[in-house]
PDB file of N, CA and C in Angstrom:
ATOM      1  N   UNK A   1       0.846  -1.176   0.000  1.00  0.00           N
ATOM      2  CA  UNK A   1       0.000   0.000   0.000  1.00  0.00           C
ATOM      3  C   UNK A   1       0.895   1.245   0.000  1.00  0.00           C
ATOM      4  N   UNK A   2       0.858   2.123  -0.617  1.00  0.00           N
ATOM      5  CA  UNK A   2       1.136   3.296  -0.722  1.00  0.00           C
ATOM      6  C   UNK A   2       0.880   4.770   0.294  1.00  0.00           C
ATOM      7  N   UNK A   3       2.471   4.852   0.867  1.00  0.00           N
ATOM      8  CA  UNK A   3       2.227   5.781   1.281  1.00  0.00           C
ATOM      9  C   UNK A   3       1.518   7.624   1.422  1.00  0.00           C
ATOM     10  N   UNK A   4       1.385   7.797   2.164  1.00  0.00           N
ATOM     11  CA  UNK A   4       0.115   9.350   1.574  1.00  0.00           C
ATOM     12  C   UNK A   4       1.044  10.327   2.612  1.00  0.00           C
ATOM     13  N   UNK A   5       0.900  11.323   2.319  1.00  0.00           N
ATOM     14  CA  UNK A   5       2.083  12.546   2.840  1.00  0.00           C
ATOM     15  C   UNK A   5       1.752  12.393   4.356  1.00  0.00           C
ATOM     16  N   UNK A   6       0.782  12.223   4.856  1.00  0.00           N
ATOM     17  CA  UNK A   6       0.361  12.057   6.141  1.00  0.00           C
ATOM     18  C   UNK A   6       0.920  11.306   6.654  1.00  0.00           C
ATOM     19  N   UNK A   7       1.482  10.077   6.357  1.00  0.00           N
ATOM     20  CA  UNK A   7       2.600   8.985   6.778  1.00  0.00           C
ATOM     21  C   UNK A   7       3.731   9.249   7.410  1.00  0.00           C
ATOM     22  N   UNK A   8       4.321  10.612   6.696  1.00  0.00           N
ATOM     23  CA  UNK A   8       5.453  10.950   6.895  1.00  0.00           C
ATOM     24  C   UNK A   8       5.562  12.105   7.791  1.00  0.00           C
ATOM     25  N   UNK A   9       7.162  12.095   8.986  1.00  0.00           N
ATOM     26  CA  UNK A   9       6.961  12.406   9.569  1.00  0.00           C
ATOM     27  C   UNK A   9       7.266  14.464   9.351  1.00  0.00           C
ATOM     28  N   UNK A  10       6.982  15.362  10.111  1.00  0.00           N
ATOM     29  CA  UNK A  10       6.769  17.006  10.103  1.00  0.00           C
ATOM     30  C   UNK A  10       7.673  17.253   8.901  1.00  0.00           C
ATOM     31  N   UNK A  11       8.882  17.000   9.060  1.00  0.00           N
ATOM     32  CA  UNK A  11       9.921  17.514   8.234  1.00  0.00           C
ATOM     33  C   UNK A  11       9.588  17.485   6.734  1.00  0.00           C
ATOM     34  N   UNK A  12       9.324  15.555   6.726  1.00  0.00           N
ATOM     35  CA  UNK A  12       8.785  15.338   5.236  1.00  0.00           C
ATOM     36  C   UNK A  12       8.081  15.785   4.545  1.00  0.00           C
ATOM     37  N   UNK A  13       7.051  16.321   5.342  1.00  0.00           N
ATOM     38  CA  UNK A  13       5.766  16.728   4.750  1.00  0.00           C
ATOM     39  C   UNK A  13       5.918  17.698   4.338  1.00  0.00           C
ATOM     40  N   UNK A  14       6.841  19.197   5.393  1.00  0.00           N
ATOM     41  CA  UNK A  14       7.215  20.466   4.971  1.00  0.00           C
ATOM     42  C   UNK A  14       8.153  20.132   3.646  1.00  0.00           C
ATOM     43  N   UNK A  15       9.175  19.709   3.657  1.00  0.00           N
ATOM     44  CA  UNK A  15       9.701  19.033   2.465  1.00  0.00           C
ATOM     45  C   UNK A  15       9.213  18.872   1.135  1.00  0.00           C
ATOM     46  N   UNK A  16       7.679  18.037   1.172  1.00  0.00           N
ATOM     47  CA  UNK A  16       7.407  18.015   0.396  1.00  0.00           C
ATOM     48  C   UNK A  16       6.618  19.128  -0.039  1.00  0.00           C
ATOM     49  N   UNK A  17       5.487  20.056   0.293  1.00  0.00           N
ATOM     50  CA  UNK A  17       5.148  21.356   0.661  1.00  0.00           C
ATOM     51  C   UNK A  17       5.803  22.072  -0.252  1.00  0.00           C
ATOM     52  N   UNK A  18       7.057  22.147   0.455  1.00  0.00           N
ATOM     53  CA  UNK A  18       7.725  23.245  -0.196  1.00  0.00           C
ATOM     54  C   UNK A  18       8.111  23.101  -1.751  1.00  0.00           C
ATOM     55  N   UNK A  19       8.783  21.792  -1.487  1.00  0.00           N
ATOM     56  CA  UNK A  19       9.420  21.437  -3.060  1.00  0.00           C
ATOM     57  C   UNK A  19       8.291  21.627  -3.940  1.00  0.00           C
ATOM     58  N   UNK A  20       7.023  21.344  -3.655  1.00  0.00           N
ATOM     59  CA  UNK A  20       6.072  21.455  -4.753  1.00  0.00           C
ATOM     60  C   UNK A  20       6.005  23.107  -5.102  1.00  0.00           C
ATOM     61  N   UNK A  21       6.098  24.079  -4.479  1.00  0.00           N
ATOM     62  CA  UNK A  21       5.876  25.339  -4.895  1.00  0.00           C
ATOM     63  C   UNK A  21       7.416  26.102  -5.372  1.00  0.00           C
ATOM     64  N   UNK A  22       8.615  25.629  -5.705  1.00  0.00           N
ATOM     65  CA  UNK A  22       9.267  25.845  -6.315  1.00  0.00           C
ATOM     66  C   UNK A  22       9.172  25.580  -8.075  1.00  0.00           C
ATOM     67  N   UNK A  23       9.375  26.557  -8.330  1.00  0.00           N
ATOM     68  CA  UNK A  23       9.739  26.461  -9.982  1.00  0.00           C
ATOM     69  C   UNK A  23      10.021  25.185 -11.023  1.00  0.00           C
ATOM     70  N   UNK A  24       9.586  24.352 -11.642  1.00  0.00           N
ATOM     71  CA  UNK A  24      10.666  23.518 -12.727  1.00  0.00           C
ATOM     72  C   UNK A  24      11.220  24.338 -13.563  1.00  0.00           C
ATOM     73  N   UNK A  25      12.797  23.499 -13.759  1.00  0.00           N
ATOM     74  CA  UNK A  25      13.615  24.385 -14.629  1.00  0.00           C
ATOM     75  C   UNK A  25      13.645  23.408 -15.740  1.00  0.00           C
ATOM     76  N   UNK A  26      13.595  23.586 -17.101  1.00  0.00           N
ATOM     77  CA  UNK A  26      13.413  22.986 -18.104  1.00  0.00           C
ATOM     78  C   UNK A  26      14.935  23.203 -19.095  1.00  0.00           C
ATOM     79  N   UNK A  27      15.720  22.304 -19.582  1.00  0.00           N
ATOM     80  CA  UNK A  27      15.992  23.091 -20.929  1.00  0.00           C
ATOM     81  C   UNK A  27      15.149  22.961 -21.978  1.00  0.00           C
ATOM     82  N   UNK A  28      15.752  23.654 -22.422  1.00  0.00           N
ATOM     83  CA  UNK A  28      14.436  23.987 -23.530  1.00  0.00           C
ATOM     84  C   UNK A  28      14.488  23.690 -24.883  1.00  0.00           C
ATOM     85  N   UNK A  29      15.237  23.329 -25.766  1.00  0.00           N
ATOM     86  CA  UNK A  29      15.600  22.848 -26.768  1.00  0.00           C
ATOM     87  C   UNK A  29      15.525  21.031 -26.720  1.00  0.00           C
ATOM     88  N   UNK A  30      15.773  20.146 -25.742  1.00  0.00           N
ATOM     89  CA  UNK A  30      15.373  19.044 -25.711  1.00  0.00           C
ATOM     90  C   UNK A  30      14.698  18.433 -24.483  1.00  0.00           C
ATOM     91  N   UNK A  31      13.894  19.518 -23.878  1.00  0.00           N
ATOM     92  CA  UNK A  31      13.042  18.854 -23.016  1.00  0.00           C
ATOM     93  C   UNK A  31      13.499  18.185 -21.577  1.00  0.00           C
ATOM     94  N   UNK A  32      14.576  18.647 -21.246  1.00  0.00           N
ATOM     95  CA  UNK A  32      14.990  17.773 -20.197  1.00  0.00           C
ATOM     96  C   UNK A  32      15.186  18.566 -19.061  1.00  0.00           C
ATOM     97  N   UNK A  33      14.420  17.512 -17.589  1.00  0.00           N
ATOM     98  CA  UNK A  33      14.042  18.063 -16.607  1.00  0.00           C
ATOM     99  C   UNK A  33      15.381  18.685 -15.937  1.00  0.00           C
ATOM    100  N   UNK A  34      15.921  19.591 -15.654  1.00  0.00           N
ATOM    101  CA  UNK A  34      16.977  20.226 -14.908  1.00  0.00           C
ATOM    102  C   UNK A  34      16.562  20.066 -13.384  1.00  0.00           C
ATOM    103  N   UNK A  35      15.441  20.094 -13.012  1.00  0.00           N
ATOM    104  CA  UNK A  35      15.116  19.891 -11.186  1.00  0.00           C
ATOM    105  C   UNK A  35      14.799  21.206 -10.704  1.00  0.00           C
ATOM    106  N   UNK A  36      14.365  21.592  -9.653  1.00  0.00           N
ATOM    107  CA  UNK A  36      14.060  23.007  -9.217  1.00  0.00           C
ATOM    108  C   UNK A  36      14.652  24.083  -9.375  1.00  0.00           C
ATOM    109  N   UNK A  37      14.317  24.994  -9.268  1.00  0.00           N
ATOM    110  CA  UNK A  37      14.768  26.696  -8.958  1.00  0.00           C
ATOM    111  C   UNK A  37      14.166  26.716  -7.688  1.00  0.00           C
ATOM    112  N   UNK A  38      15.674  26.738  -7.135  1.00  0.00           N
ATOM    113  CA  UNK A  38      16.101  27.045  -5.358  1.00  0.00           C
ATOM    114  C   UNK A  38      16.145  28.339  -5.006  1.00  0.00           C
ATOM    115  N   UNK A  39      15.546  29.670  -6.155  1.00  0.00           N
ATOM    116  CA  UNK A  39      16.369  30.691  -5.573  1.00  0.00           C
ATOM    117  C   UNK A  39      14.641  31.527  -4.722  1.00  0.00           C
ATOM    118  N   UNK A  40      13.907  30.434  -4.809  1.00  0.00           N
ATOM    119  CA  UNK A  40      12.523  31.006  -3.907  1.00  0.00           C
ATOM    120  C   UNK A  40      12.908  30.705  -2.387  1.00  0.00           C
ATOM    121  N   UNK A  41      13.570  29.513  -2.737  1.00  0.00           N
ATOM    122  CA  UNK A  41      13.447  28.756  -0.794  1.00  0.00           C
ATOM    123  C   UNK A  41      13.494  29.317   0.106  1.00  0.00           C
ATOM    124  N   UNK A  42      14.501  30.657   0.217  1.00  0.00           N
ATOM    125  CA  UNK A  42      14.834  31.568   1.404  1.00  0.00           C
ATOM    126  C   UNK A  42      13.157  32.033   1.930  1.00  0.00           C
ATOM    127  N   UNK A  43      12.585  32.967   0.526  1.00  0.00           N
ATOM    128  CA  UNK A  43      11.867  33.435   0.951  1.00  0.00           C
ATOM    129  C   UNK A  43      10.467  32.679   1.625  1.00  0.00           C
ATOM    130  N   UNK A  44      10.401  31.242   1.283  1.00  0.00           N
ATOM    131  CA  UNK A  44       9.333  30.035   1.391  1.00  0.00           C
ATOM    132  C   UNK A  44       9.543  30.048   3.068  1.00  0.00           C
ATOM    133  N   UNK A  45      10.947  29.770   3.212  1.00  0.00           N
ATOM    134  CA  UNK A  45      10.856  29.258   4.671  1.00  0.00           C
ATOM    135  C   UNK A  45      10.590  30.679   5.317  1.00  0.00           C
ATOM    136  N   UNK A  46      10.584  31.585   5.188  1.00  0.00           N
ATOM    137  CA  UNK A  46      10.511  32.886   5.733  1.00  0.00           C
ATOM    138  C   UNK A  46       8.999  32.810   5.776  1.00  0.00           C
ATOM    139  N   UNK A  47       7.813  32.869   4.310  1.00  0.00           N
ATOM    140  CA  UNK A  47       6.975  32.856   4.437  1.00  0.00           C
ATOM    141  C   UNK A  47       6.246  32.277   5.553  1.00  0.00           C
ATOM    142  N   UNK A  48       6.722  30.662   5.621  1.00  0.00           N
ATOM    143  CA  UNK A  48       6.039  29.712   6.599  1.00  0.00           C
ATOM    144  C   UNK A  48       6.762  29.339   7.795  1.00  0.00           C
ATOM    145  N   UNK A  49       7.087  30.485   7.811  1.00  0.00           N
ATOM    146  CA  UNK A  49       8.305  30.665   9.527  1.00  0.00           C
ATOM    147  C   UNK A  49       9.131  29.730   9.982  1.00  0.00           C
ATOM    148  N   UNK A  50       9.704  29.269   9.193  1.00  0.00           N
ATOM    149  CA  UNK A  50      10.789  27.607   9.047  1.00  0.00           C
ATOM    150  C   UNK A  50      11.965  28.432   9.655  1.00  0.00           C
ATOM    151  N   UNK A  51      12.414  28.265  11.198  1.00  0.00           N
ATOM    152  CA  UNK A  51      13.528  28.729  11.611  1.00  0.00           C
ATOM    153  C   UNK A  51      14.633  27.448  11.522  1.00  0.00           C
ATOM    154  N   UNK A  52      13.796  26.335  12.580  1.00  0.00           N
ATOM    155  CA  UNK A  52      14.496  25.263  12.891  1.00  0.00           C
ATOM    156  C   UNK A  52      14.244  24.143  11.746  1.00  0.00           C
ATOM    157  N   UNK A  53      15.600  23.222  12.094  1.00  0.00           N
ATOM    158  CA  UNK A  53      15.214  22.131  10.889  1.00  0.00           C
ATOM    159  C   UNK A  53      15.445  22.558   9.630  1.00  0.00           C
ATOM    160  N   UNK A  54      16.042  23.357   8.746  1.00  0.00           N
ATOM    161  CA  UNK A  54      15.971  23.824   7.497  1.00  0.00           C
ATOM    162  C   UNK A  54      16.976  22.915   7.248  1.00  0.00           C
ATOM    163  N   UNK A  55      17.737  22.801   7.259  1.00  0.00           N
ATOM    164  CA  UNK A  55      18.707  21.739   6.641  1.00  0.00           C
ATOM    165  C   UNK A  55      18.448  20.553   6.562  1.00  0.00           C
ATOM    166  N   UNK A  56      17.453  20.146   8.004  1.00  0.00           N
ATOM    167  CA  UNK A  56      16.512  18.325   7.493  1.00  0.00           C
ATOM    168  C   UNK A  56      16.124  18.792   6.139  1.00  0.00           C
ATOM    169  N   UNK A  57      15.011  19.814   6.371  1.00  0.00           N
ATOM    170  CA  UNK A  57      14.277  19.616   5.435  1.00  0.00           C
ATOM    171  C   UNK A  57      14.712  19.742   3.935  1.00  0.00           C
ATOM    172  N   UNK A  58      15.905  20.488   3.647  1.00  0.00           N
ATOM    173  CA  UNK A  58      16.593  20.768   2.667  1.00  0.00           C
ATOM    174  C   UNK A  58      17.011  19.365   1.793  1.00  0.00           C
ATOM    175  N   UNK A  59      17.283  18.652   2.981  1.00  0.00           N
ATOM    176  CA  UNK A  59      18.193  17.402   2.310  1.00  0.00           C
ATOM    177  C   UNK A  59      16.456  16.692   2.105  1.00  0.00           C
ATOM    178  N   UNK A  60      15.880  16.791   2.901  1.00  0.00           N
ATOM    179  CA  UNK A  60      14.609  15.396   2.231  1.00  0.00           C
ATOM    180  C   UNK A  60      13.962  16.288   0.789  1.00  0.00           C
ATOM    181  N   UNK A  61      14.301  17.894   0.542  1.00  0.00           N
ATOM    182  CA  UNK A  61      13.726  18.024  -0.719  1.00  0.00           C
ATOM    183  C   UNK A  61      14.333  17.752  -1.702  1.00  0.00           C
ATOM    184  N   UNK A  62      16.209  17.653  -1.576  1.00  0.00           N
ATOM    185  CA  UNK A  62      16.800  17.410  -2.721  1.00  0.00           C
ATOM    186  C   UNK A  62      16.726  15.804  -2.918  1.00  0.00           C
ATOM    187  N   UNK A  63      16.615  14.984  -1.708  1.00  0.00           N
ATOM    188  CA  UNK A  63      16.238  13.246  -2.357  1.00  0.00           C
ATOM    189  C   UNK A  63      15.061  13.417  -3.283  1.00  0.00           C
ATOM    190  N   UNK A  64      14.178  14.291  -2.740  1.00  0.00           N
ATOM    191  CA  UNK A  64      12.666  14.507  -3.668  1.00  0.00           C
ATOM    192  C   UNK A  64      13.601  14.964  -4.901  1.00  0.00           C
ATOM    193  N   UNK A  65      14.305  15.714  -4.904  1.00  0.00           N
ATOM    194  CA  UNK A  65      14.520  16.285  -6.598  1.00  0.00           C
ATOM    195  C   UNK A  65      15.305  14.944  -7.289  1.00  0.00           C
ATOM    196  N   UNK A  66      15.839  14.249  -6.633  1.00  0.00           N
ATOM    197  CA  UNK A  66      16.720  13.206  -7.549  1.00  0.00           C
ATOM    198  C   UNK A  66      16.062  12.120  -7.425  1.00  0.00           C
ATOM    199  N   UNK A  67      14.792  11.859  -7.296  1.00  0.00           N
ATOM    200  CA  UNK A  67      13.695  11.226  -7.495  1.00  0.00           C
ATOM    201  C   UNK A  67      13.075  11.762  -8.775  1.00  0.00           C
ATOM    202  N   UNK A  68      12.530  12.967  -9.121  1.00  0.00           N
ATOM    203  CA  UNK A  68      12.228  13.278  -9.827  1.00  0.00           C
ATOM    204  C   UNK A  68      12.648  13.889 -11.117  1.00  0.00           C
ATOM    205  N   UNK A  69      14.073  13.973 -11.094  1.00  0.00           N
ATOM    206  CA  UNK A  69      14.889  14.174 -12.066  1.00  0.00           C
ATOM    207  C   UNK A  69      14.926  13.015 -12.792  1.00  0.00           C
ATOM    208  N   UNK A  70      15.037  11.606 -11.735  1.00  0.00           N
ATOM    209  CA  UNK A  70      15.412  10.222 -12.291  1.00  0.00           C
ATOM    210  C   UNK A  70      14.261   9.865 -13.399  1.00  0.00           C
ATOM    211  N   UNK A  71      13.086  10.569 -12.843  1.00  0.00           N
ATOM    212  CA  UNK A  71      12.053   9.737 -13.579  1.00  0.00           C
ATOM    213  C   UNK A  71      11.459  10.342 -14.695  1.00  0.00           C
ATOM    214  N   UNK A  72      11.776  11.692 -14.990  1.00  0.00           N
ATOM    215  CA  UNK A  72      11.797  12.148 -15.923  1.00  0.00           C
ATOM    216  C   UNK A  72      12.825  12.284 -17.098  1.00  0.00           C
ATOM    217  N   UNK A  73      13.953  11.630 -16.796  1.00  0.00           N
ATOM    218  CA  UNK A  73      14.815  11.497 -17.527  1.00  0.00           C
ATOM    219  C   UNK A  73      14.456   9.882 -17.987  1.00  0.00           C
ATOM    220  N   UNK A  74      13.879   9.226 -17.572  1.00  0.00           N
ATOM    221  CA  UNK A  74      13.280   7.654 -17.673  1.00  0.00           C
ATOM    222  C   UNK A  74      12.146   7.827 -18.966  1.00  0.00           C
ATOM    223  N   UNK A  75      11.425   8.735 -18.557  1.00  0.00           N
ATOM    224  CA  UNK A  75      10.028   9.166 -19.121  1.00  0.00           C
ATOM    225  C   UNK A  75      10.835   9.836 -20.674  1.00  0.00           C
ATOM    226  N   UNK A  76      11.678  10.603 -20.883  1.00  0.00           N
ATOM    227  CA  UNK A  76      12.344  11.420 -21.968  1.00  0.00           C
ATOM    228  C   UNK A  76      13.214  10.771 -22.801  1.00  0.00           C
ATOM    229  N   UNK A  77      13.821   9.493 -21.858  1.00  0.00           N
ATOM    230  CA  UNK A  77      13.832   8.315 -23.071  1.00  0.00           C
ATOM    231  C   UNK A  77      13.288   7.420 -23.716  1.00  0.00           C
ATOM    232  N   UNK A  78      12.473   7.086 -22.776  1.00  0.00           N
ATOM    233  CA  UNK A  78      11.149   6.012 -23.294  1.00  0.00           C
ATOM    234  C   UNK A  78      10.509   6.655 -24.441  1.00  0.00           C
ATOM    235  N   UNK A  79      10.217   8.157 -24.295  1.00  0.00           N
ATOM    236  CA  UNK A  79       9.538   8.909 -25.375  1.00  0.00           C
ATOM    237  C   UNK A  79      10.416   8.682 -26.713  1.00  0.00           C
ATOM    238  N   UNK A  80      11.845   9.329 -26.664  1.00  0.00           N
ATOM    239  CA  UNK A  80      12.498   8.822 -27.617  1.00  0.00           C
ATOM    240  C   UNK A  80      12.323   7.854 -28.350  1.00  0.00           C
ATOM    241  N   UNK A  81      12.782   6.548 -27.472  1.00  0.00           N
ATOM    242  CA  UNK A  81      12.664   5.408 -28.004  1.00  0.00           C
ATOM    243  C   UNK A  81      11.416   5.216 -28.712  1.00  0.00           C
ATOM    244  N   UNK A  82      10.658   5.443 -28.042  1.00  0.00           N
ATOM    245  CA  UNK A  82       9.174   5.758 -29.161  1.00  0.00           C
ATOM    246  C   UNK A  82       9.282   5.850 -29.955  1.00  0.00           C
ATOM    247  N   UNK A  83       9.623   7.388 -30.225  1.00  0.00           N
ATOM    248  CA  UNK A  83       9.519   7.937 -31.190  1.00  0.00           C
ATOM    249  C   UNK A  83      11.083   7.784 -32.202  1.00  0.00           C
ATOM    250  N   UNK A  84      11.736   7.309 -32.126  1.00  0.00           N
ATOM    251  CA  UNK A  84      12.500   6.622 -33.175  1.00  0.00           C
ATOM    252  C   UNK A  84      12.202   5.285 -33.575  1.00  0.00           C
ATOM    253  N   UNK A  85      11.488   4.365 -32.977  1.00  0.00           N
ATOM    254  CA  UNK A  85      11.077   3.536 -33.771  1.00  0.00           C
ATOM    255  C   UNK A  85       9.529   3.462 -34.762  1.00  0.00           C
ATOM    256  N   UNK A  86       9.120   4.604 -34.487  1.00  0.00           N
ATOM    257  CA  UNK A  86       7.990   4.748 -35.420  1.00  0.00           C
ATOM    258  C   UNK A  86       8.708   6.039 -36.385  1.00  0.00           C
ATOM    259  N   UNK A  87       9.144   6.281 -36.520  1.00  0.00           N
ATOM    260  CA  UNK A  87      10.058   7.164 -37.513  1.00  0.00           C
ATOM    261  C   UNK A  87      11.149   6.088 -38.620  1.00  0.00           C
ATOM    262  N   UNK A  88      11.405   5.173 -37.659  1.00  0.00           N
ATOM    263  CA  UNK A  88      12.741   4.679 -38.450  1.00  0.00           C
ATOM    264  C   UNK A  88      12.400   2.926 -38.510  1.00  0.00           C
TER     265      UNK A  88
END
């Protein structure tokens, strides 16, 4: 069964929170996920009064980003592969 953000414990959750309202950075010529724009975070944890713990939480958002880098770089070849074998 699959975990639900509620599972996880304060940090994670802010973690995840946050990472979702940061930016994707794209290149742009072939589509490939670069991972967040970090240059909001200061002001995020400021927003939601994050004194303590910023560095937990820092490190559980960048496992979140190399989670999601992984799988979009998974997803951007599979597409490829697609799409070169119905081309070629």
């Amino acid at each position: 069964m699959p975990l639900a953000d509620g599972d996880f414990p304060y940090e994670v959750q802010v973690a995840f929170l946050l990472y979702s309202m940061l930016s994707d950075r794209w290149e742009g010529m072939n589509g490939i996920y670069l991972g967040k724009d970090w240059n909001s975070l200061e002001v995020l944890f400021n927003i939601y009064e994050i004194h303590k713990d910023r560095s937990i939480i820092l490190y559980f958002m960048k496992i979140n980003e190399i989670h999601h880098i992984e799988a979009a770089e998974t997803k951007r070849k599979a597409r490829e592969k697609r799409e070169s074998r119905k081309n070629g």
